[in-house]
Each structure stands twice: as C-alpha cells, then as structure tokens.
N, C-alpha and C. Protein backbone atom coordinates (compact mmCIF):
# COMPACT_ATOMS: atom_id res chain seq x y z
N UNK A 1 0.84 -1.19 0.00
CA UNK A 1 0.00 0.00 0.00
C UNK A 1 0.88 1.25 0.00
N UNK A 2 0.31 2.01 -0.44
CA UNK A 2 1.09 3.31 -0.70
C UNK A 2 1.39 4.30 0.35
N UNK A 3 2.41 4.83 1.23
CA UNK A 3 2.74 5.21 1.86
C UNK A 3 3.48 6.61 1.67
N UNK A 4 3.91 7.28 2.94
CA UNK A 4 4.73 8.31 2.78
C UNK A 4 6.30 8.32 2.89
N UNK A 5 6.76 7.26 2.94
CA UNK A 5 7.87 6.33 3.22
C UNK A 5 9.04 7.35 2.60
N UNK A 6 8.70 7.44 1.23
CA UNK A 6 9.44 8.08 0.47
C UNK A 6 9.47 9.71 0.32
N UNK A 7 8.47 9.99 0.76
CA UNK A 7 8.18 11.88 1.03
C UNK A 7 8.81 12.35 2.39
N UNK A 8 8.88 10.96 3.09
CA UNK A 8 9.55 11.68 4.68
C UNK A 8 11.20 11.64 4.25
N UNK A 9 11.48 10.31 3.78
CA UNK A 9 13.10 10.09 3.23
C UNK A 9 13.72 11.43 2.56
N UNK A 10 12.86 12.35 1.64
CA UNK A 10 13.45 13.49 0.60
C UNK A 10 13.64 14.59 1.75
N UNK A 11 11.93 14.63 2.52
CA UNK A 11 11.99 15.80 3.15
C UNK A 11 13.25 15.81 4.46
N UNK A 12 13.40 14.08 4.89
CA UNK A 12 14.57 14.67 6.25
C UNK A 12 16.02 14.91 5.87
N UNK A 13 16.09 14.34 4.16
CA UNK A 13 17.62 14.65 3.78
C UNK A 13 17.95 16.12 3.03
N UNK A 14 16.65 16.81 2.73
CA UNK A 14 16.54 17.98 1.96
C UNK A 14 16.15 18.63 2.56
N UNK A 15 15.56 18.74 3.62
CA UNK A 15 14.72 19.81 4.39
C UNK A 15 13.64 20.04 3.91
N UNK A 16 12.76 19.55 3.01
CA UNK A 16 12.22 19.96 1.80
C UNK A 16 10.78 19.91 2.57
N UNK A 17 9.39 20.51 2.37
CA UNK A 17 8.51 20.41 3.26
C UNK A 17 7.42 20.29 2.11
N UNK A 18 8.04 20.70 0.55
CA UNK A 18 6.59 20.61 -0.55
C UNK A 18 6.94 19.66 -1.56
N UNK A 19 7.09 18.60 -1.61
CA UNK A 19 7.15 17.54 -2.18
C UNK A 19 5.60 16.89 -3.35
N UNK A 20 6.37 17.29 -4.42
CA UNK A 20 4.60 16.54 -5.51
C UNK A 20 5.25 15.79 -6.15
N UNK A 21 3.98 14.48 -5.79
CA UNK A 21 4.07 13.29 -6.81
C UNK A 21 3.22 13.85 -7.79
N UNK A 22 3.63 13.03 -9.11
CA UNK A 22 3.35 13.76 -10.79
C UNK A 22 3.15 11.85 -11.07
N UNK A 23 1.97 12.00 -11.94
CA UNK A 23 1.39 10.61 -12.34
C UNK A 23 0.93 11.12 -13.86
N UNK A 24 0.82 10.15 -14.57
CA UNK A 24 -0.16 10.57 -16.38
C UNK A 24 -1.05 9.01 -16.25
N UNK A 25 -2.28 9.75 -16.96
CA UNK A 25 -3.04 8.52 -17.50
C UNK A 25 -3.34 8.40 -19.11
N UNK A 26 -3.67 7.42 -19.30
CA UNK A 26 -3.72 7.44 -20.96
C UNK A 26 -3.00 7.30 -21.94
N UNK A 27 -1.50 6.98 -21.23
CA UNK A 27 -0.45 7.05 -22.00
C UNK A 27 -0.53 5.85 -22.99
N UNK A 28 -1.24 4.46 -23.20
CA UNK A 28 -1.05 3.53 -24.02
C UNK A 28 -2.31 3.15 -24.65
N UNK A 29 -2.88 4.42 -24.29
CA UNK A 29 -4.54 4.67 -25.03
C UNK A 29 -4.55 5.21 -26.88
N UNK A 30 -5.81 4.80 -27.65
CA UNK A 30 -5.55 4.81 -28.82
C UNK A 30 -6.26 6.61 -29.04
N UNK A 31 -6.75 6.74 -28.43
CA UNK A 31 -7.78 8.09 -28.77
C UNK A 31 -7.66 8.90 -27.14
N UNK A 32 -8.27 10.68 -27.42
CA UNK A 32 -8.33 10.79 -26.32
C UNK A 32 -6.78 11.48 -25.74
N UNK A 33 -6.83 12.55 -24.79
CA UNK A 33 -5.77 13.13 -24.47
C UNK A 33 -4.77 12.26 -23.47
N UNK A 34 -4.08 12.39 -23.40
CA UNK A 34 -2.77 12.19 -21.99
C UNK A 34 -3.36 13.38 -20.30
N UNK A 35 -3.48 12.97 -19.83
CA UNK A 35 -3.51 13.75 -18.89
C UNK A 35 -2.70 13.46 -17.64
N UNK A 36 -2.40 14.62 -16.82
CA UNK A 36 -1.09 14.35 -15.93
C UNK A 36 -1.73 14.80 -14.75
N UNK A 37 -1.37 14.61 -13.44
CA UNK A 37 -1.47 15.28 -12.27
C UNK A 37 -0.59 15.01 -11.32
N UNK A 38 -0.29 16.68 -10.53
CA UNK A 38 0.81 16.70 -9.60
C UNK A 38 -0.08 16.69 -8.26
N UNK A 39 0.60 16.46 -7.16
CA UNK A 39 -0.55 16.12 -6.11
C UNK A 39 1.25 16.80 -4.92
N UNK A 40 0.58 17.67 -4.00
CA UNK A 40 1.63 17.84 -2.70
C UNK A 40 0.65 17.69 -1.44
N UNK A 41 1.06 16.94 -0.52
CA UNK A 41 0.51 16.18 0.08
C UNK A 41 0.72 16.89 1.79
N UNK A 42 -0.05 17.47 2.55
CA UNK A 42 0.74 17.24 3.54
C UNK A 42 1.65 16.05 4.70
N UNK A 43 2.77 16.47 5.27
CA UNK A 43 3.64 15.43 5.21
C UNK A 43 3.57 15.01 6.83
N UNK A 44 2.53 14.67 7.13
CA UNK A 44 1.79 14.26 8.62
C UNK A 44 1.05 13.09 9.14
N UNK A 45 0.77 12.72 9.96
CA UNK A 45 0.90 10.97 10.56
C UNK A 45 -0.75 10.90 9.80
N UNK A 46 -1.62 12.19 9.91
CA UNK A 46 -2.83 12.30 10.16
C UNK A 46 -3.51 11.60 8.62
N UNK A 47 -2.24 12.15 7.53
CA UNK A 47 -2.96 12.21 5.86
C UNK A 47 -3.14 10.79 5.46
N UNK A 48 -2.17 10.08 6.28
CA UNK A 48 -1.86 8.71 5.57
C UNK A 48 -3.26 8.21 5.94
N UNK A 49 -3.93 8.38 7.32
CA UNK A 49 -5.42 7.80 8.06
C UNK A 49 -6.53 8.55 7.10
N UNK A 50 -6.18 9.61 6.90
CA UNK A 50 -7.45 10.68 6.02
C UNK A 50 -7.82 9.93 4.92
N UNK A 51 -6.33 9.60 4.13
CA UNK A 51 -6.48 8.77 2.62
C UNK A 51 -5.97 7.65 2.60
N UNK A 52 -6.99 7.10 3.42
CA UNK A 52 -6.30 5.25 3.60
C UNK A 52 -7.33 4.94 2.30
N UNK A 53 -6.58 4.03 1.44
CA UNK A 53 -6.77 3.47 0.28
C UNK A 53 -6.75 3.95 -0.95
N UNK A 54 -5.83 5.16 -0.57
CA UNK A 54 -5.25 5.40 -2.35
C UNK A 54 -3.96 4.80 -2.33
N UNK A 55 -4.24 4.19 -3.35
CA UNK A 55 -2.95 3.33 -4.07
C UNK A 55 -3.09 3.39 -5.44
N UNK A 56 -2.12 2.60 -5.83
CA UNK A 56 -1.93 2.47 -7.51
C UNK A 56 -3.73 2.90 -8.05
N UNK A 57 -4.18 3.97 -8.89
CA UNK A 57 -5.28 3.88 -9.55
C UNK A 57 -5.90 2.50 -10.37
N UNK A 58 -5.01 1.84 -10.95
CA UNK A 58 -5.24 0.35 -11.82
C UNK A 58 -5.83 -0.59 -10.96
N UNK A 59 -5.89 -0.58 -9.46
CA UNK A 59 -5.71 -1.14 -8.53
C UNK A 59 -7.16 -0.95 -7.74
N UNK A 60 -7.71 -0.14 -8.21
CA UNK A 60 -8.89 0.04 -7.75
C UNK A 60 -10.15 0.40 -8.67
N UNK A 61 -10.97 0.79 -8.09
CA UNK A 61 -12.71 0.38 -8.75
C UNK A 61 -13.21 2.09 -9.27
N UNK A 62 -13.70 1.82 -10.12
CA UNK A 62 -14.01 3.25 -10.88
C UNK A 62 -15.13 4.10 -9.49
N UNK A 63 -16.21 3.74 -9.09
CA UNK A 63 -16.48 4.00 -7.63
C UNK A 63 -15.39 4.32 -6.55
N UNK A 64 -14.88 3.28 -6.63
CA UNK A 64 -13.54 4.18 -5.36
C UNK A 64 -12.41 5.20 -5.62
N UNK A 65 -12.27 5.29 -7.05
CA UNK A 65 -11.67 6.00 -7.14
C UNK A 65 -11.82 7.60 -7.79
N UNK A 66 -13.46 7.55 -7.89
CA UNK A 66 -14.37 8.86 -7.36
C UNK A 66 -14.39 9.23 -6.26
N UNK A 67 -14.79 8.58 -4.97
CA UNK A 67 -14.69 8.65 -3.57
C UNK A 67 -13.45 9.15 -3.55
N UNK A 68 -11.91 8.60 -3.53
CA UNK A 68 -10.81 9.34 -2.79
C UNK A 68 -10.64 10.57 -3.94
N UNK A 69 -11.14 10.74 -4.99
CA UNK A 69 -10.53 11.90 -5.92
C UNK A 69 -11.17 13.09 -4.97
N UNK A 70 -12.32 13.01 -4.45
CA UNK A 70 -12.76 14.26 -3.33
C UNK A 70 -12.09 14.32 -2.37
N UNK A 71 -11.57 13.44 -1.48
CA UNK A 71 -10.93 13.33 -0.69
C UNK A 71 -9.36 13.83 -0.98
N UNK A 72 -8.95 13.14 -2.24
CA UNK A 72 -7.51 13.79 -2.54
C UNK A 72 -7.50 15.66 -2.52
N UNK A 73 -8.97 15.90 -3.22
CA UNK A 73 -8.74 17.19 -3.31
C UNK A 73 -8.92 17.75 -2.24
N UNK A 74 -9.54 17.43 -1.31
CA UNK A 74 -9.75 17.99 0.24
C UNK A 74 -8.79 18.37 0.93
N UNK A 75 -7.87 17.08 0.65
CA UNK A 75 -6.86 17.24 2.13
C UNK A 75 -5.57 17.77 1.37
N UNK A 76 -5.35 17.33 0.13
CA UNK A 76 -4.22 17.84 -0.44
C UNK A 76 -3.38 19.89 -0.37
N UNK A 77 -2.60 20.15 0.14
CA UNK A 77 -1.86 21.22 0.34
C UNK A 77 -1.78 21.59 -1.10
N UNK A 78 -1.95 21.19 -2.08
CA UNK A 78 -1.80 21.89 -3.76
C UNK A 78 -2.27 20.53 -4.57
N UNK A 79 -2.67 20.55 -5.73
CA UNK A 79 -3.03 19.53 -6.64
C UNK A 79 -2.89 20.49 -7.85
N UNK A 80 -2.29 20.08 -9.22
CA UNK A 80 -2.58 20.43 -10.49
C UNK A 80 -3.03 19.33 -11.61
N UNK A 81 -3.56 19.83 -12.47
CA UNK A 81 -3.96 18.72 -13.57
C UNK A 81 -3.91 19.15 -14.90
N UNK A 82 -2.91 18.80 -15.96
CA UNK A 82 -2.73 18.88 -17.01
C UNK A 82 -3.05 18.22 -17.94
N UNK A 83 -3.38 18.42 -19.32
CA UNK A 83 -3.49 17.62 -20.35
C UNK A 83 -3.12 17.89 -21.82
N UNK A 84 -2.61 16.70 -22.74
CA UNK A 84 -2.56 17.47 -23.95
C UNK A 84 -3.33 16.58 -24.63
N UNK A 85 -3.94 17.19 -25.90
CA UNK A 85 -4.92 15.89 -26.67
C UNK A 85 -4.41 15.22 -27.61
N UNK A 86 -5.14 14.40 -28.41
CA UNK A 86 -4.92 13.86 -29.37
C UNK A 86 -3.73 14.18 -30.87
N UNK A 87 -4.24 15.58 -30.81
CA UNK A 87 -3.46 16.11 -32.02
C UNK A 87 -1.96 16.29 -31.71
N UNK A 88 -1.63 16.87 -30.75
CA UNK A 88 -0.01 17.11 -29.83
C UNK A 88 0.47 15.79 -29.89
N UNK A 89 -0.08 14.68 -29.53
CA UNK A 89 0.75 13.60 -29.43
C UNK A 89 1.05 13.31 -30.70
N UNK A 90 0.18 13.13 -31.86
CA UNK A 90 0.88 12.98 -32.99
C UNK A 90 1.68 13.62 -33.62
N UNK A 91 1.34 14.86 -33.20
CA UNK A 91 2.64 16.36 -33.81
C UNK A 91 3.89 16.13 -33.42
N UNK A 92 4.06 15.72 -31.69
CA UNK A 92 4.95 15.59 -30.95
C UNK A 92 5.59 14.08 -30.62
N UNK A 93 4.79 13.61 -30.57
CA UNK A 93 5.40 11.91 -29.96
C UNK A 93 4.63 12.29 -28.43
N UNK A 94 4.35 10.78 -28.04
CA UNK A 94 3.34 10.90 -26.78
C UNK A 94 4.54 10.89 -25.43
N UNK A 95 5.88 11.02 -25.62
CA UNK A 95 6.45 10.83 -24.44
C UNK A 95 6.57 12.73 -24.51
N UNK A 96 7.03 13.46 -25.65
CA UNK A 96 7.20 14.97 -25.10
C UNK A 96 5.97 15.77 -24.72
N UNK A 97 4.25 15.01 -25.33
CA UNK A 97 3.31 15.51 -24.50
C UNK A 97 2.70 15.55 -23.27
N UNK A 98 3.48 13.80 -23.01
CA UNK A 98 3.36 13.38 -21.55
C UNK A 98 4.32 14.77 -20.81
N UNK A 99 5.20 14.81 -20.98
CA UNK A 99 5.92 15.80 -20.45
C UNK A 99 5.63 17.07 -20.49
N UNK A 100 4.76 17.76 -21.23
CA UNK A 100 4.03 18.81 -21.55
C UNK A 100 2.83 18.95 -20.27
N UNK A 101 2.36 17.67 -20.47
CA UNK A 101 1.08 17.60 -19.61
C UNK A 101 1.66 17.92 -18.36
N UNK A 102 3.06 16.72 -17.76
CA UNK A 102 2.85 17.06 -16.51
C UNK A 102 3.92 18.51 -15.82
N UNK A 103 4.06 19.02 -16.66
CA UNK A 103 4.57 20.44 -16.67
C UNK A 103 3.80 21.33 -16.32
N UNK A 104 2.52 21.23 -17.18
CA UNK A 104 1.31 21.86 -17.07
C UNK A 104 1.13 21.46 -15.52
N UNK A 105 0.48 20.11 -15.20
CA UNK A 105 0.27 20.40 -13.78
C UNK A 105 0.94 20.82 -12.69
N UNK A 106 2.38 20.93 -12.84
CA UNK A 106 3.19 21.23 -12.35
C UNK A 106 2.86 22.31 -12.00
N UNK A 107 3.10 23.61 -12.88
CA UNK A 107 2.88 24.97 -13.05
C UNK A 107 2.01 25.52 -12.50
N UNK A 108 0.13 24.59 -11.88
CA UNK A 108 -0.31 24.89 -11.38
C UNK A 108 -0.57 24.96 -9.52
N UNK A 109 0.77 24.34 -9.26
CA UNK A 109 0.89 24.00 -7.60
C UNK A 109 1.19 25.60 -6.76
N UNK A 110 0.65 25.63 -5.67
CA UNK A 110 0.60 26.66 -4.75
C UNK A 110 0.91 26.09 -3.59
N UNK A 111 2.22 26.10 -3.18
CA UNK A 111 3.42 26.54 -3.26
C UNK A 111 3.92 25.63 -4.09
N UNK A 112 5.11 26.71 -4.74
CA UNK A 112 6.16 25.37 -5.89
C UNK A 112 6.46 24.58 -4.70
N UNK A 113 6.78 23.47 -5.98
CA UNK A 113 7.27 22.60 -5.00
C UNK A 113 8.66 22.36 -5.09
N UNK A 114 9.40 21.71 -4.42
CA UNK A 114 10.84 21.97 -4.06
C UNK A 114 11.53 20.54 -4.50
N UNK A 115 10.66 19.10 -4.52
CA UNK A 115 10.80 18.06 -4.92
C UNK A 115 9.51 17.67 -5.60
N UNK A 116 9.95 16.66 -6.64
CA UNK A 116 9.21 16.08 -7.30
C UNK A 116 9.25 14.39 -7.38
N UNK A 117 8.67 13.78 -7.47
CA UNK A 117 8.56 12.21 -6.92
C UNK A 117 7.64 11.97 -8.50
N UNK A 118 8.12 11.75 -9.35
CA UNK A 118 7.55 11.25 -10.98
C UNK A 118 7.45 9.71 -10.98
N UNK A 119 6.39 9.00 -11.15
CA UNK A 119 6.20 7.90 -11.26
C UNK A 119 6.97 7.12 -12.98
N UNK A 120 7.25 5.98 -13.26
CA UNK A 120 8.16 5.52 -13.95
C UNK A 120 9.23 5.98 -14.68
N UNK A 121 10.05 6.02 -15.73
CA UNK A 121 11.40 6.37 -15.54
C UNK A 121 11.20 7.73 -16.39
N UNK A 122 10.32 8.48 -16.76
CA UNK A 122 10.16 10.07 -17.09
C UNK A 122 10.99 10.66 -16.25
N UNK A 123 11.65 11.78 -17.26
CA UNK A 123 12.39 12.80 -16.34
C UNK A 123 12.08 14.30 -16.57
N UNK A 124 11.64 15.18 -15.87
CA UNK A 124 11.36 16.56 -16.56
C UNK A 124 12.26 17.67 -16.31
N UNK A 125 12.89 17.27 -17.67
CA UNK A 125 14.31 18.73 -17.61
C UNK A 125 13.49 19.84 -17.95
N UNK A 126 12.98 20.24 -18.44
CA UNK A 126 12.64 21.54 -19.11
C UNK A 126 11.91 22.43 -16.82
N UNK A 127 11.89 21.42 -15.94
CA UNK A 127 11.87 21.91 -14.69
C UNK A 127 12.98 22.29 -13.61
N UNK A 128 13.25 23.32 -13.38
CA UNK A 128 14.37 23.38 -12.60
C UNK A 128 14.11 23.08 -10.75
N UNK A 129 13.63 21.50 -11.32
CA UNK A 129 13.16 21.43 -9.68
C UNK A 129 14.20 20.30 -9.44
N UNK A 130 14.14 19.66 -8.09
CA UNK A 130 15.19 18.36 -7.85
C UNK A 130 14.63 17.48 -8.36
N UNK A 131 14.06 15.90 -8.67
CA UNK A 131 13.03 15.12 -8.86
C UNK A 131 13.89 13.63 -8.93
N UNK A 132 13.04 12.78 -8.52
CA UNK A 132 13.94 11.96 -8.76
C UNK A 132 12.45 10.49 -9.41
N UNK A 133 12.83 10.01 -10.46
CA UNK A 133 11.69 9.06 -11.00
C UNK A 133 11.65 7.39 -10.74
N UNK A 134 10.73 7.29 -10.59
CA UNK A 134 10.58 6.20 -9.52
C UNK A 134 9.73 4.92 -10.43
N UNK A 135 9.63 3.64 -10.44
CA UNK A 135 9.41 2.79 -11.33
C UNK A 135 8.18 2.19 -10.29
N UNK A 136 6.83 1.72 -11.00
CA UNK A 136 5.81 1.64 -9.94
C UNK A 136 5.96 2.68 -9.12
N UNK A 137 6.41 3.53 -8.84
CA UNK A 137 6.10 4.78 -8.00
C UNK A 137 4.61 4.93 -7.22
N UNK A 138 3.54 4.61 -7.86
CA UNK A 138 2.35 4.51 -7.82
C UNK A 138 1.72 3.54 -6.37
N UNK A 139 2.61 2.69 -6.50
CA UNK A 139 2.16 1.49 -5.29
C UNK A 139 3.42 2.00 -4.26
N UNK A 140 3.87 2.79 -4.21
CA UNK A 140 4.63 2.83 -3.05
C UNK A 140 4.44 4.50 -2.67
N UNK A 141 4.78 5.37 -3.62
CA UNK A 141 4.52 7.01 -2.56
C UNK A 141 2.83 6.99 -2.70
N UNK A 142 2.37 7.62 -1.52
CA UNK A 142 0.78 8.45 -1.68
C UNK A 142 0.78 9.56 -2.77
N UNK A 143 1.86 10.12 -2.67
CA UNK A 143 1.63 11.50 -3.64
C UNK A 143 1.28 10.72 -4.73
N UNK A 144 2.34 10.13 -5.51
CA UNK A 144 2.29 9.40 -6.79
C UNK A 144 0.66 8.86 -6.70
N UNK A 145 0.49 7.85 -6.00
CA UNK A 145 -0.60 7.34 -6.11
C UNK A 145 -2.04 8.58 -6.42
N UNK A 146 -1.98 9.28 -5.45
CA UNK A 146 -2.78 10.31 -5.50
C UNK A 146 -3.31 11.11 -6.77
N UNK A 147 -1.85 11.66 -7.23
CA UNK A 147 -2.19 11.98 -8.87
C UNK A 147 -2.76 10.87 -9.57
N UNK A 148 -1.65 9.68 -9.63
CA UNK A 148 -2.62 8.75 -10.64
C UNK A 148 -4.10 8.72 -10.34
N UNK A 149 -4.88 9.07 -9.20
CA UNK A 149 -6.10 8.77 -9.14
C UNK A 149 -7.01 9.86 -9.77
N UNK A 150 -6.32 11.32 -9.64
CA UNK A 150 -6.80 12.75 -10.07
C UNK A 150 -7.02 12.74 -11.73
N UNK A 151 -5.47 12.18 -12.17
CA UNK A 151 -5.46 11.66 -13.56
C UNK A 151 -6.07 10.91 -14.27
N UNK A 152 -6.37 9.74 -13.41
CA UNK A 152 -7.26 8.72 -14.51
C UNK A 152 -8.90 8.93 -14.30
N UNK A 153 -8.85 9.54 -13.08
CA UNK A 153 -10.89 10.57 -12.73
C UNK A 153 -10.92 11.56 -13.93
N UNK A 154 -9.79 12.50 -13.93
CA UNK A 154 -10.25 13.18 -14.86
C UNK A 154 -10.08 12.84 -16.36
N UNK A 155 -9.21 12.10 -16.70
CA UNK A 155 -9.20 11.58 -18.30
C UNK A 155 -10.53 10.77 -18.35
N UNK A 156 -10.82 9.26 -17.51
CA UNK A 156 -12.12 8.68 -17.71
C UNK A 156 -13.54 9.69 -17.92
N UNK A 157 -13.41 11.05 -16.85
CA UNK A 157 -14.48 12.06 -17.31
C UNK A 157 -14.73 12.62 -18.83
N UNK A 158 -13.26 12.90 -18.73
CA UNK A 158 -13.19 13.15 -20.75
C UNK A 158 -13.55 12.77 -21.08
N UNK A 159 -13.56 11.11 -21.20
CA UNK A 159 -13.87 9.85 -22.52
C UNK A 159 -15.11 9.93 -22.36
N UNK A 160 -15.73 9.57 -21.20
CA UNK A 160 -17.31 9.46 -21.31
C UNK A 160 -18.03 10.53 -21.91
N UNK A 161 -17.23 11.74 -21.75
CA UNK A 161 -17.97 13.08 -22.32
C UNK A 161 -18.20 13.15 -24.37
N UNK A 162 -16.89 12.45 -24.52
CA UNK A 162 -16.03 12.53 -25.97
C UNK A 162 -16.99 11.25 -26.08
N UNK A 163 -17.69 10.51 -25.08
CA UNK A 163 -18.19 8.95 -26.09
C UNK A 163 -19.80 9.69 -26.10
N UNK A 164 -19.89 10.97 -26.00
CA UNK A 164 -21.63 11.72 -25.88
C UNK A 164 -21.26 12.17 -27.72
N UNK A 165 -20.36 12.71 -28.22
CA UNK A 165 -19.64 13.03 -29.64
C UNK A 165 -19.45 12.22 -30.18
N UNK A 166 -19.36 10.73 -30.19
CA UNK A 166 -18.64 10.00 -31.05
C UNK A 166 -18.85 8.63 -30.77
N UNK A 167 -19.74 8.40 -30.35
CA UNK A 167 -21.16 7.55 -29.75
C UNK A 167 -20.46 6.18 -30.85
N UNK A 168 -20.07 6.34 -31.43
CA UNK A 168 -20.05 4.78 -32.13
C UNK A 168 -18.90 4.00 -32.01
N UNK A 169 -17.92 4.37 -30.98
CA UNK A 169 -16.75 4.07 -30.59
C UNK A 169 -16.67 3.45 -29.41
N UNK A 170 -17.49 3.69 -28.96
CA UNK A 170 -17.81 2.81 -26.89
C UNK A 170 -16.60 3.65 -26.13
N UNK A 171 -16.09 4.94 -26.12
CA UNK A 171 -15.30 5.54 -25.37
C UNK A 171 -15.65 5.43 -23.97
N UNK A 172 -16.73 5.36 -23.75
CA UNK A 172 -17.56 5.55 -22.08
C UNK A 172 -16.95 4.31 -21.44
N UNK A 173 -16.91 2.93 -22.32
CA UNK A 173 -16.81 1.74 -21.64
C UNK A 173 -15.00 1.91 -21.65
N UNK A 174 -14.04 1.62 -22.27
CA UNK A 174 -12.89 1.34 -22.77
C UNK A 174 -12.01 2.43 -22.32
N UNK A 175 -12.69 4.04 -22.57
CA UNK A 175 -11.81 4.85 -21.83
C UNK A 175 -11.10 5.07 -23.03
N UNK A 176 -10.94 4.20 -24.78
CA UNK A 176 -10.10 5.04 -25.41
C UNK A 176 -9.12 3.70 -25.72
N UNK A 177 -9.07 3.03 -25.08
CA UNK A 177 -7.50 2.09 -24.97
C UNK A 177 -8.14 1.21 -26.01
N UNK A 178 -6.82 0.03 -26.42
CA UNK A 178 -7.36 -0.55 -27.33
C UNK A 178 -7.72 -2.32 -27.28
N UNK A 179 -9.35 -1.79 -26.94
CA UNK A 179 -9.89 -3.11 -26.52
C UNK A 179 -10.26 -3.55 -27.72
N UNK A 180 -10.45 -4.83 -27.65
CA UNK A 180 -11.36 -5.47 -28.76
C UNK A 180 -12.30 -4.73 -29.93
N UNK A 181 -13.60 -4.33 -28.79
CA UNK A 181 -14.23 -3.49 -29.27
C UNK A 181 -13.78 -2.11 -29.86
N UNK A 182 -12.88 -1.63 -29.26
CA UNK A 182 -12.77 -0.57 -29.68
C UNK A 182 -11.79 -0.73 -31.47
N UNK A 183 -11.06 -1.63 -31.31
CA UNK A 183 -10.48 -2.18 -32.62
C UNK A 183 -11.20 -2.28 -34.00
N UNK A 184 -12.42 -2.97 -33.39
CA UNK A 184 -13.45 -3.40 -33.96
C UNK A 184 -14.30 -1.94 -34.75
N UNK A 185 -14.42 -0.59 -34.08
CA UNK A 185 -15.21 0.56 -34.15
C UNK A 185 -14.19 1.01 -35.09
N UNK A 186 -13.00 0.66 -34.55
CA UNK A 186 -12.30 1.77 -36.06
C UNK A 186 -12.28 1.18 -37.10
N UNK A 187 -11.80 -0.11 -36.89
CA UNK A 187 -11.77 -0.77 -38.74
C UNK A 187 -13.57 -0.64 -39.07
N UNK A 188 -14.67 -0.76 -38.43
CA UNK A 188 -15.78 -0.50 -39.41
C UNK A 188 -16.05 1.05 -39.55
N UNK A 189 -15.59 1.80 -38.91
CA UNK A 189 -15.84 3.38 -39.15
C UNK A 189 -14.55 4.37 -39.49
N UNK A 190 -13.68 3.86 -39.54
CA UNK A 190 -12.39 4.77 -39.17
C UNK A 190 -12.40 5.74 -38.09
N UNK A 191 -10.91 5.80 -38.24
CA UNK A 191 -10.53 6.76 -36.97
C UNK A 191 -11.35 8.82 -36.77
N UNK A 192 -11.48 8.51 -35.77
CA UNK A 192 -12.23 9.99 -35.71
C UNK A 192 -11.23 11.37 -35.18
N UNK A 193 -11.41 11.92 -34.91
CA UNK A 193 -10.72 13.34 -34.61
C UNK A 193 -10.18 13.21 -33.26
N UNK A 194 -10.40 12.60 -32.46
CA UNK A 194 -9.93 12.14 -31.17
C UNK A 194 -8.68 11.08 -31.19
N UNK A 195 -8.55 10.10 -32.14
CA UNK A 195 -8.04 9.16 -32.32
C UNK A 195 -6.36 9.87 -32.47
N UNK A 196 -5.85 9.29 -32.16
CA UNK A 196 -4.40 9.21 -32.00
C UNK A 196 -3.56 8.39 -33.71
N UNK A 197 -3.92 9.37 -35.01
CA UNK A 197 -3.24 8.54 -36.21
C UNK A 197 -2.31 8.49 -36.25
N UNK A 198 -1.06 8.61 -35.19
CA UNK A 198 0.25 8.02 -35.40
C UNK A 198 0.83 6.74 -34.75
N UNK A 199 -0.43 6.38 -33.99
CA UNK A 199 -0.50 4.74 -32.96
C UNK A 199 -1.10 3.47 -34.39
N UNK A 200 -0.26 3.18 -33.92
CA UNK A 200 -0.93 1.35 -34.82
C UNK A 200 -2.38 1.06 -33.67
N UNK A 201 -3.44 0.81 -34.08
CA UNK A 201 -3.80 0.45 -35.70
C UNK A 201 -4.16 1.37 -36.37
N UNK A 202 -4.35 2.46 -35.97
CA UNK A 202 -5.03 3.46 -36.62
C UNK A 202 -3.72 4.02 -37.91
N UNK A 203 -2.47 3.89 -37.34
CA UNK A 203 -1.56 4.57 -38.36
C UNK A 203 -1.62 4.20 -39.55
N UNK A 204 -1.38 4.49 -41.19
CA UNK A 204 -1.40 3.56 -42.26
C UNK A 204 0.08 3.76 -42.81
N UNK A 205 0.23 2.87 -43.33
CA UNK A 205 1.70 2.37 -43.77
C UNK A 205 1.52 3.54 -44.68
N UNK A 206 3.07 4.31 -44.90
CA UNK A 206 3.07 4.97 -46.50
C UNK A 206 3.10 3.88 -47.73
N UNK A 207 2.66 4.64 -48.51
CA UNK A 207 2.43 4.06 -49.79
C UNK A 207 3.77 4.32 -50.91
C-alpha cells in the first residue's frame, strides 16, 4: 500500500517540506488526451489515516476511485492537472506531451514545490526542480498514487464526455485504450478526430 515512506526520506535529507508526486493517465490509449497530475501532500501521521486506500489507480474500482478523488482534493496542500490531446501527441510523440502535460500540472501547484517524486522512468528537464523518478512509484509514494487517481478521474471524465460526440466508438466503456471493441469501431468506421493517427492500428503504412 502506498505510503509516505518516500516523502519523509526526501523531506529529512533535503529539508524539503513541498514535495509533488506527478502521475499521467492514458499514455497507451488509442484516442483521447494524456492527462497528468501533480498532487503535494501534507507530510503528517494524520494524511496517511485521512487517505487510507489510495494506491496504484489500476488497482482500484471506478467508484472508489471517485470517492478518494474528493478526498484527494480535500486534504491535499496543492493539486494540479494537465493535459494534452490527441493532435499534440501525434505532432509531438506521446512521451514529449506526456511531459508537456505534466509540466502543465506542475505549473499549477501553490506553493512550488521543491521536490518532485515522478512515477516511472520520465524525467522533466525543461523543470528546474530536484526530482527523482521512480518505477511503480504509484504502489509505493501516496503522492504518486494520489495523482494517478486525479489523472485517470479526470481523463475517464473526458472519454465518457467525448463517447456523448462520437457515440459509435464505446469511449464511455474502454476509456479510449485498445480493446477489442474498440479495434473493432475503427476498422468499421475509421478513426475519428480524437483518435491518435500516429498509434498502430489506426496509423497507415506509406504508400
């Protein structure tokens, strides 16, 4: 379970007191934006009892992980949430929008933060903060975990909204990723404006 294990370790060797975990969801999704969130946590016996059962987002139930997204935002000392869509990732490649995104949420924390705790091996130079990136990050800091839960609440909100537009794709169910069904919606309709045309299957070979 996800702990502060690693936010007390930065803060007693750094002095550091604003520490944000930075999470993205959507990253291996076919349609549909990337979205990122930074989460600073306060760093007290009390938060870990407040938000008992955020852990890894994958890890839990679309219901529970509405429940702690109020809760994250409650107790959390700063939260940001970034996103870039569909079109950026193909312009860009989905690892420099991932990095875009969580820049963006970055940018929105009150107070900066002084450390950063990035879940798998992403690194964000274009930040002149300390950070150090962490592999599963998600199942072990709260912060990390925390964003991932802010991130994948608010991207799943997207899709369901984007599956009210584009109704013949099952975005509401799938979220975008590439299920069966959703495989199935593009080869009989093609890819729509949301869709990601530089991901296989949707990409087409040059001619």
């Amino acid at each position: 379970m996800a702990n502060l294990e690693l936010e007390t370790a930065v803060s007693q060797q750094h002095q550091f007191t604003t520490i944000a975990g930075i999470d993205e969801a959507g990253r291996g999704a076919l349609a549909g934006p990337v979205v990122a969130a930074a989460v600073i946590l306060p760093l007290n016996d009390q938060i870990e009892t407040l938000l008992l059962g955020v852990n890894d987002s994958k890890q839990l139930s679309a219901k529970k992980r509405e429940t702690l997204f109020d809760l994250i935002i409650q107790h959390a000392l700063a939260y940001g949430i970034g996103q870039q869509p569909a079109s950026v990732i193909d312009e860009i490649g989905i690892l420099p929008a991932n990095r875009l995104a969580m820049g963006t949420a970055v940018a929105q924390l009150t107070p900066i933060p002084q450390f950063l705790l990035i879940d798998g091996r992403i690194r964000l130079p274009q930040l002149n903060i300390p950070q150090k990136s962490i592999v599963r990050g998600d199942s072990q800091s709260l912060s990390i975990a925390a964003a991932s839960i802010l991130a994948k609440v608010t991207r799943d909100r997207l899709m369901i909204e984007l599956d009210k537009q584009f109704p013949r794709y099952g975005f509401a169910q799938h979220k975008g990723y590439g299920t069966q069904q959703h495989r199935d919606a593009i080869a009989q309709h093609g890819p729509c404006p949301q869709h990601r045309h530089s991901f296989a299957p949707i990409r087409q070979p040059l001619i």
